[in-house]
N, C-alpha and C. Protein backbone atom coordinates (compact mmCIF):
# COMPACT_ATOMS: atom_id res chain seq x y z
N UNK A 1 0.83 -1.19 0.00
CA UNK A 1 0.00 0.00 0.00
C UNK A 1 0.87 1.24 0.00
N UNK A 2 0.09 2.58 -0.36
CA UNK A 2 1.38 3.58 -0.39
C UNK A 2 1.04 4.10 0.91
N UNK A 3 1.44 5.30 1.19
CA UNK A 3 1.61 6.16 2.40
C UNK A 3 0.10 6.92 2.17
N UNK A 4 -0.33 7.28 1.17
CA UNK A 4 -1.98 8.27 1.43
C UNK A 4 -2.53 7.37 1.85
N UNK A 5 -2.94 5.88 1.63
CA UNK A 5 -3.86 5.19 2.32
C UNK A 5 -4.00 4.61 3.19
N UNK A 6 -2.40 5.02 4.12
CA UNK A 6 -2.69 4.04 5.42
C UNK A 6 -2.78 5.54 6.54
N UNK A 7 -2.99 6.70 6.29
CA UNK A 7 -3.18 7.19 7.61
C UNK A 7 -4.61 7.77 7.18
N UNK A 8 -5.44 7.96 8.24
CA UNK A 8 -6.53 8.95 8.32
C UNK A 8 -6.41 10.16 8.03
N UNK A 9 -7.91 10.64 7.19
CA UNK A 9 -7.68 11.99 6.52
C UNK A 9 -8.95 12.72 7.30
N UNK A 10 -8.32 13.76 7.60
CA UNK A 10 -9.33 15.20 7.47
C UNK A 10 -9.63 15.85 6.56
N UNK A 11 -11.25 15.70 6.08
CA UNK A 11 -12.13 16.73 4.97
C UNK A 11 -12.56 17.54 5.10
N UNK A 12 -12.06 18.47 6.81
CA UNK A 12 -13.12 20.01 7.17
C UNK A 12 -12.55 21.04 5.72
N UNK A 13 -11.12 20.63 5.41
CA UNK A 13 -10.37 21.90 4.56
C UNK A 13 -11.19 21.58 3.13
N UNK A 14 -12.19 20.65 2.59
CA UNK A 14 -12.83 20.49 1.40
C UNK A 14 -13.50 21.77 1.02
N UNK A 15 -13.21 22.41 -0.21
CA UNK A 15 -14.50 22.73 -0.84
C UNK A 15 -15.53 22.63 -1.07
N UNK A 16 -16.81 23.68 -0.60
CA UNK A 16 -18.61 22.92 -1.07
C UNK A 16 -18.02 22.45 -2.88
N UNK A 17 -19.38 21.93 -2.58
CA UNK A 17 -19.53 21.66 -4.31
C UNK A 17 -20.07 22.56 -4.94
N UNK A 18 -19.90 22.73 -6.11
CA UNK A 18 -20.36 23.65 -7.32
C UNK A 18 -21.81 23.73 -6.89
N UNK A 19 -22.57 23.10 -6.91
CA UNK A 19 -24.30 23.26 -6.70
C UNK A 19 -24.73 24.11 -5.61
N UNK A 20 -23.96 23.90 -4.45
CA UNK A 20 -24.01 24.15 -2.91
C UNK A 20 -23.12 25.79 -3.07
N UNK A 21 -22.34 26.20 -3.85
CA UNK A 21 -22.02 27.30 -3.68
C UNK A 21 -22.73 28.08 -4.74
N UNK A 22 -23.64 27.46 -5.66
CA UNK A 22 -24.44 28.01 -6.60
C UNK A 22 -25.57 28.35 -5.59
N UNK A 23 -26.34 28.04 -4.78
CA UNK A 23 -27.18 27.70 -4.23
C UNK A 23 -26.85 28.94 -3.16
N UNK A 24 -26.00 28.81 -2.71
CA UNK A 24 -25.56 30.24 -1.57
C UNK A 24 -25.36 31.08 -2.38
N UNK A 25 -25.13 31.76 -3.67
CA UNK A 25 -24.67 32.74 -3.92
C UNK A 25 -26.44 33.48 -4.72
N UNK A 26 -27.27 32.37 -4.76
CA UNK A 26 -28.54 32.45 -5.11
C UNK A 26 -29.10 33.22 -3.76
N UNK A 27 -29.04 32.65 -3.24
CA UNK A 27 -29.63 32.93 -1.83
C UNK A 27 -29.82 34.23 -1.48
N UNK A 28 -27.99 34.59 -1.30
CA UNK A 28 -27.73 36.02 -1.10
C UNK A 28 -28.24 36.79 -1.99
N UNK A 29 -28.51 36.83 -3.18
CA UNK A 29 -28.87 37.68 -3.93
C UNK A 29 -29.90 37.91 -3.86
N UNK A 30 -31.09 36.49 -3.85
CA UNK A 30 -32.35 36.71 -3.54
C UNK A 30 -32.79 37.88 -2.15
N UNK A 31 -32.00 37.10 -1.43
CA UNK A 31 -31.80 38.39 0.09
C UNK A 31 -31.45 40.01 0.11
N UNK A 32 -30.57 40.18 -0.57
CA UNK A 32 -30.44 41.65 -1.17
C UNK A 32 -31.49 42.10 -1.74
N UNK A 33 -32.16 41.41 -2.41
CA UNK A 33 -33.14 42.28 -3.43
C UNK A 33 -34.20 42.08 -2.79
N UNK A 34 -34.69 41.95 -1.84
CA UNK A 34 -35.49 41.48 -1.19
C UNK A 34 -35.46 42.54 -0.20
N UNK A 35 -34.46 42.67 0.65
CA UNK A 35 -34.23 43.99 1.00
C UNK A 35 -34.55 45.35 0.58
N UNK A 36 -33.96 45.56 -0.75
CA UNK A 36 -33.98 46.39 -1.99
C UNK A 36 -35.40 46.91 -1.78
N UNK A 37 -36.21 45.78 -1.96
CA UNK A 37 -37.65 46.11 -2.10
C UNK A 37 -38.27 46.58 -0.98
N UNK A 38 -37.51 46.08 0.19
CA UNK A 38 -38.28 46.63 1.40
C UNK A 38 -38.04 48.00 1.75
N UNK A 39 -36.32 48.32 1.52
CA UNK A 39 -36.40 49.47 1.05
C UNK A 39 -36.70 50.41 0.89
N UNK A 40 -37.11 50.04 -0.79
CA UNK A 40 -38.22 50.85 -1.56
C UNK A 40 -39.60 51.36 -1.03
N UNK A 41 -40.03 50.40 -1.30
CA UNK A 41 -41.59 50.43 -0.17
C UNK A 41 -41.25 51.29 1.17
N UNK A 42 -40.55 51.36 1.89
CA UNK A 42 -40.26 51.96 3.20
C UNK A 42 -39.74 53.48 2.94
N UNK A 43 -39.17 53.71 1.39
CA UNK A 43 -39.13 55.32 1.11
C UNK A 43 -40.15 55.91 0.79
N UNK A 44 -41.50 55.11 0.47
CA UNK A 44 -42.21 55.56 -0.36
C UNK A 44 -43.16 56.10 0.86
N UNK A 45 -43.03 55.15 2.06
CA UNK A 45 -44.20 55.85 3.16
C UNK A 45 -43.57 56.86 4.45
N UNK A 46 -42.02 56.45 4.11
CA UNK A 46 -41.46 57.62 5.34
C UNK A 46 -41.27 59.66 4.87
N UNK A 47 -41.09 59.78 5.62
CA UNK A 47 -40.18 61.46 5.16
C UNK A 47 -39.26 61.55 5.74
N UNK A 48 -38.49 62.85 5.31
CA UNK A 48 -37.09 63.13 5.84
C UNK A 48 -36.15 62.53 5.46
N UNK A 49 -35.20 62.79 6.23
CA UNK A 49 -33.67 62.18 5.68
C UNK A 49 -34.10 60.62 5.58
N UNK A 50 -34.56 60.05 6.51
CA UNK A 50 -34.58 58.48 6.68
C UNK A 50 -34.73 58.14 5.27
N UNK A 51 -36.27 58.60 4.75
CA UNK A 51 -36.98 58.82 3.03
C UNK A 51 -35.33 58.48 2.05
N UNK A 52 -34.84 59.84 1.62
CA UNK A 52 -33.27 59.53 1.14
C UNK A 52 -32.13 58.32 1.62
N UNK A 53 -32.17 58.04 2.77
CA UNK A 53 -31.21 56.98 3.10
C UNK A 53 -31.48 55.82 2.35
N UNK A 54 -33.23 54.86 2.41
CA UNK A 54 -33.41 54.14 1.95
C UNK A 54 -33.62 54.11 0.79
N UNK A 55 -33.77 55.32 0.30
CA UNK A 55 -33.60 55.59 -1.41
C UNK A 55 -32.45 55.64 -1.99
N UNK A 56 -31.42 55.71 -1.63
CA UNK A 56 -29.90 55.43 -1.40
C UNK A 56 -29.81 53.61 -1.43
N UNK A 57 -29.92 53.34 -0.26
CA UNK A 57 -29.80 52.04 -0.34
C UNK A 57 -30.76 51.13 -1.48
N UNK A 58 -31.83 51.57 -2.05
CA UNK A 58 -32.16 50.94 -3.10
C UNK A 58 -31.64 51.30 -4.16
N UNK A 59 -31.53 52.14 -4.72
CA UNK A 59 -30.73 52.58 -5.47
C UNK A 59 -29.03 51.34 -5.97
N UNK A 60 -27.95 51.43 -4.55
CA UNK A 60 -26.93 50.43 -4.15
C UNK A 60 -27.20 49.23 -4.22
N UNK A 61 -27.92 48.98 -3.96
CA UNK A 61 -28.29 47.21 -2.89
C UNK A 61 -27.91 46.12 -4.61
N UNK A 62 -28.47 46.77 -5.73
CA UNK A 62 -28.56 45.71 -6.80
C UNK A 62 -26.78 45.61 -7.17
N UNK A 63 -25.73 46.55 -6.87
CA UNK A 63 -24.88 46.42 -7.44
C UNK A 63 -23.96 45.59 -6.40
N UNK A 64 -24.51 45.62 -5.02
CA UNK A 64 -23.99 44.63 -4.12
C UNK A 64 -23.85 43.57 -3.92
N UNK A 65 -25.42 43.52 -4.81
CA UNK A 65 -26.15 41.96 -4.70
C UNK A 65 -25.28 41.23 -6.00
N UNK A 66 -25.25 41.91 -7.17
CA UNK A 66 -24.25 41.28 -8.22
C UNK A 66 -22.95 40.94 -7.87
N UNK A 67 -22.67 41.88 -7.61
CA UNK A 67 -21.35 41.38 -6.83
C UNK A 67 -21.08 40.32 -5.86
N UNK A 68 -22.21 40.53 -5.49
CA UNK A 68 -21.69 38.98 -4.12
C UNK A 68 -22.43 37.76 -4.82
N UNK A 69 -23.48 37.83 -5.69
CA UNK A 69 -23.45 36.68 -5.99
C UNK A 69 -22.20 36.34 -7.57
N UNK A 70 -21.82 37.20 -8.08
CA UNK A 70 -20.85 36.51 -8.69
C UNK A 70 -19.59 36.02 -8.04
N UNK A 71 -19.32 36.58 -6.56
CA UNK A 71 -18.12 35.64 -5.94
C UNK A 71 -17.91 34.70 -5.47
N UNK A 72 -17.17 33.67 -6.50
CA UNK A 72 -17.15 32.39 -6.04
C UNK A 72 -16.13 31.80 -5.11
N UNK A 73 -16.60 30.83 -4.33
CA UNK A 73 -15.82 30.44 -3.69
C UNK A 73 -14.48 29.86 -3.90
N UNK A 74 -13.48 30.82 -3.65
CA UNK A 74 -11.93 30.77 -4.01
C UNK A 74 -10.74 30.45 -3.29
N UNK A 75 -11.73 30.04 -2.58
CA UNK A 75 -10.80 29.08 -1.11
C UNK A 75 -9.70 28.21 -2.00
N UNK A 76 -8.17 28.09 -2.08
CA UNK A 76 -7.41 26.67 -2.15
C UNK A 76 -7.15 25.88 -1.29
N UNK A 77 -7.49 24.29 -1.40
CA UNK A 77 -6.74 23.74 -0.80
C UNK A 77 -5.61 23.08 -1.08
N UNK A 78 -4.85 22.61 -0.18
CA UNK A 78 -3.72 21.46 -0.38
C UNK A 78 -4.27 20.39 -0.42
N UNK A 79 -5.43 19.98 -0.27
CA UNK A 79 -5.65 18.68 -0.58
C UNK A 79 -6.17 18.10 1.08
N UNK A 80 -6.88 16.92 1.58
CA UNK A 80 -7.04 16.75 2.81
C UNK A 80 -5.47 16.55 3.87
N UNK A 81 -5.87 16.89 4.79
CA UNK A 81 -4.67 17.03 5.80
C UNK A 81 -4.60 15.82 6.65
N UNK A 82 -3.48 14.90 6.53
CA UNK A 82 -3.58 13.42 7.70
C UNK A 82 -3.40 14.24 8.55
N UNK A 83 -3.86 12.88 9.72
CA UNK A 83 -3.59 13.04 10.53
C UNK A 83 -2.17 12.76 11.20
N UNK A 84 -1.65 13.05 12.26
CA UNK A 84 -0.35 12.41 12.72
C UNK A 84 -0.28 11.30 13.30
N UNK A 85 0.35 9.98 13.11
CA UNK A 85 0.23 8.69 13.21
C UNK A 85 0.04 8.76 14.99
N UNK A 86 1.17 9.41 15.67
CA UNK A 86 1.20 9.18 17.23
C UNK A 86 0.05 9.64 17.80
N UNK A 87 -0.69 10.53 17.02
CA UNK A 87 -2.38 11.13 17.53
C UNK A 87 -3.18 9.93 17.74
N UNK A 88 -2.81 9.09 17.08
CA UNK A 88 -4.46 7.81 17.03
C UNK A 88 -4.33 7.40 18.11
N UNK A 89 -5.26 6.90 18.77
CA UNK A 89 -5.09 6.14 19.70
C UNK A 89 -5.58 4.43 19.22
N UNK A 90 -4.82 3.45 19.83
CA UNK A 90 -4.46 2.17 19.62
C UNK A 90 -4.93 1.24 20.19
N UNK A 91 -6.01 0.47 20.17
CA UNK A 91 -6.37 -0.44 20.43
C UNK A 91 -5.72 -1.98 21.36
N UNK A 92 -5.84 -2.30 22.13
CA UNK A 92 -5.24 -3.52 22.49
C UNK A 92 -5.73 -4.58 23.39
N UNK A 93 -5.44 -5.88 23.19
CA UNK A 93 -6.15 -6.50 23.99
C UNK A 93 -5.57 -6.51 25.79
N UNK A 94 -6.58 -6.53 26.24
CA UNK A 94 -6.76 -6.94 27.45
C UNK A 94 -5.96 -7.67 28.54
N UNK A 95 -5.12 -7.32 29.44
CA UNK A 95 -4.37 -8.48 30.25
C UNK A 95 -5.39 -8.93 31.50
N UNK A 96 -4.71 -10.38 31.86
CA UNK A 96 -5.45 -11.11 33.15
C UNK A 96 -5.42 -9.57 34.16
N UNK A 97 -4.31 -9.53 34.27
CA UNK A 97 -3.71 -8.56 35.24
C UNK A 97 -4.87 -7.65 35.59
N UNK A 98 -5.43 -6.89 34.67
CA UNK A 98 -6.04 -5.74 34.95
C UNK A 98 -7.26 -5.40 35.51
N UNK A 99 -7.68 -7.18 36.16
CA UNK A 99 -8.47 -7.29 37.16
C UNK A 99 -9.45 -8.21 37.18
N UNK A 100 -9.49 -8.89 35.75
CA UNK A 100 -10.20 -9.54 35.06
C UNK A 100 -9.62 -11.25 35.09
N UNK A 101 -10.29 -12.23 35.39
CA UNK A 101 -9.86 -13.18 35.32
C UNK A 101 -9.51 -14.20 34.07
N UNK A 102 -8.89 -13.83 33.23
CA UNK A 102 -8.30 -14.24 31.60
C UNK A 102 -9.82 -14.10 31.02
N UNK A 103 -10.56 -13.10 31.23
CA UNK A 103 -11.59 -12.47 30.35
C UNK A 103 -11.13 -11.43 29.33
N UNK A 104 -11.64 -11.37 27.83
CA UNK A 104 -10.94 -10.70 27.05
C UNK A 104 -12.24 -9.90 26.70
């Protein structure tokens, strides 16, 4: 056997999958504009400065929302990370000794 397959691997450092980061970047966008709209609606019944702020932020919100949903996840990895052999802990059988009468 070679050396990758005899120690245990860690997959926290994996990349989502293509679907799963399609799926979040959907999300967010849907969420921005969603906002956007609330927004909107919320300039249309306030006054004052507040009125302009959220007319501001609708105005922004769509070029935010493009933006974050075109950023893809650009994480690299090295690949999964073993573990260190002396970390495992080791299995073994049983002595009489340890209190047990040659029960295994």
């Amino acid at each position: 056997m070679n050396e990758h397959t005899d120690l245990p691997v860690s997959i926290t450092s994996a990349r989502v999958s293509h679907s799963e980061d399609l799926r979040r970047r959907q999300l967010r966008y849907l969420f921005s504009m969603g906002l956007r709209t609330v927004c909107f609606v919320l300039a249309i019944v306030t006054t004052g400065p507040l009125r302009w702020s959220l007319v501001a932020a609708a105005v922004f919100l769509p070029y935010i929302a493009v933006v974050l949903a075109n950023a893809k996840d650009r994480r690299t990895s090295a690949g999964p990370a073993s573990f260190p052999v002396e970390d495992t802990p080791l299995l073994g059988a049983r002595r009489a000794s340890d209190g047990e009468s040659g029960k295994v």
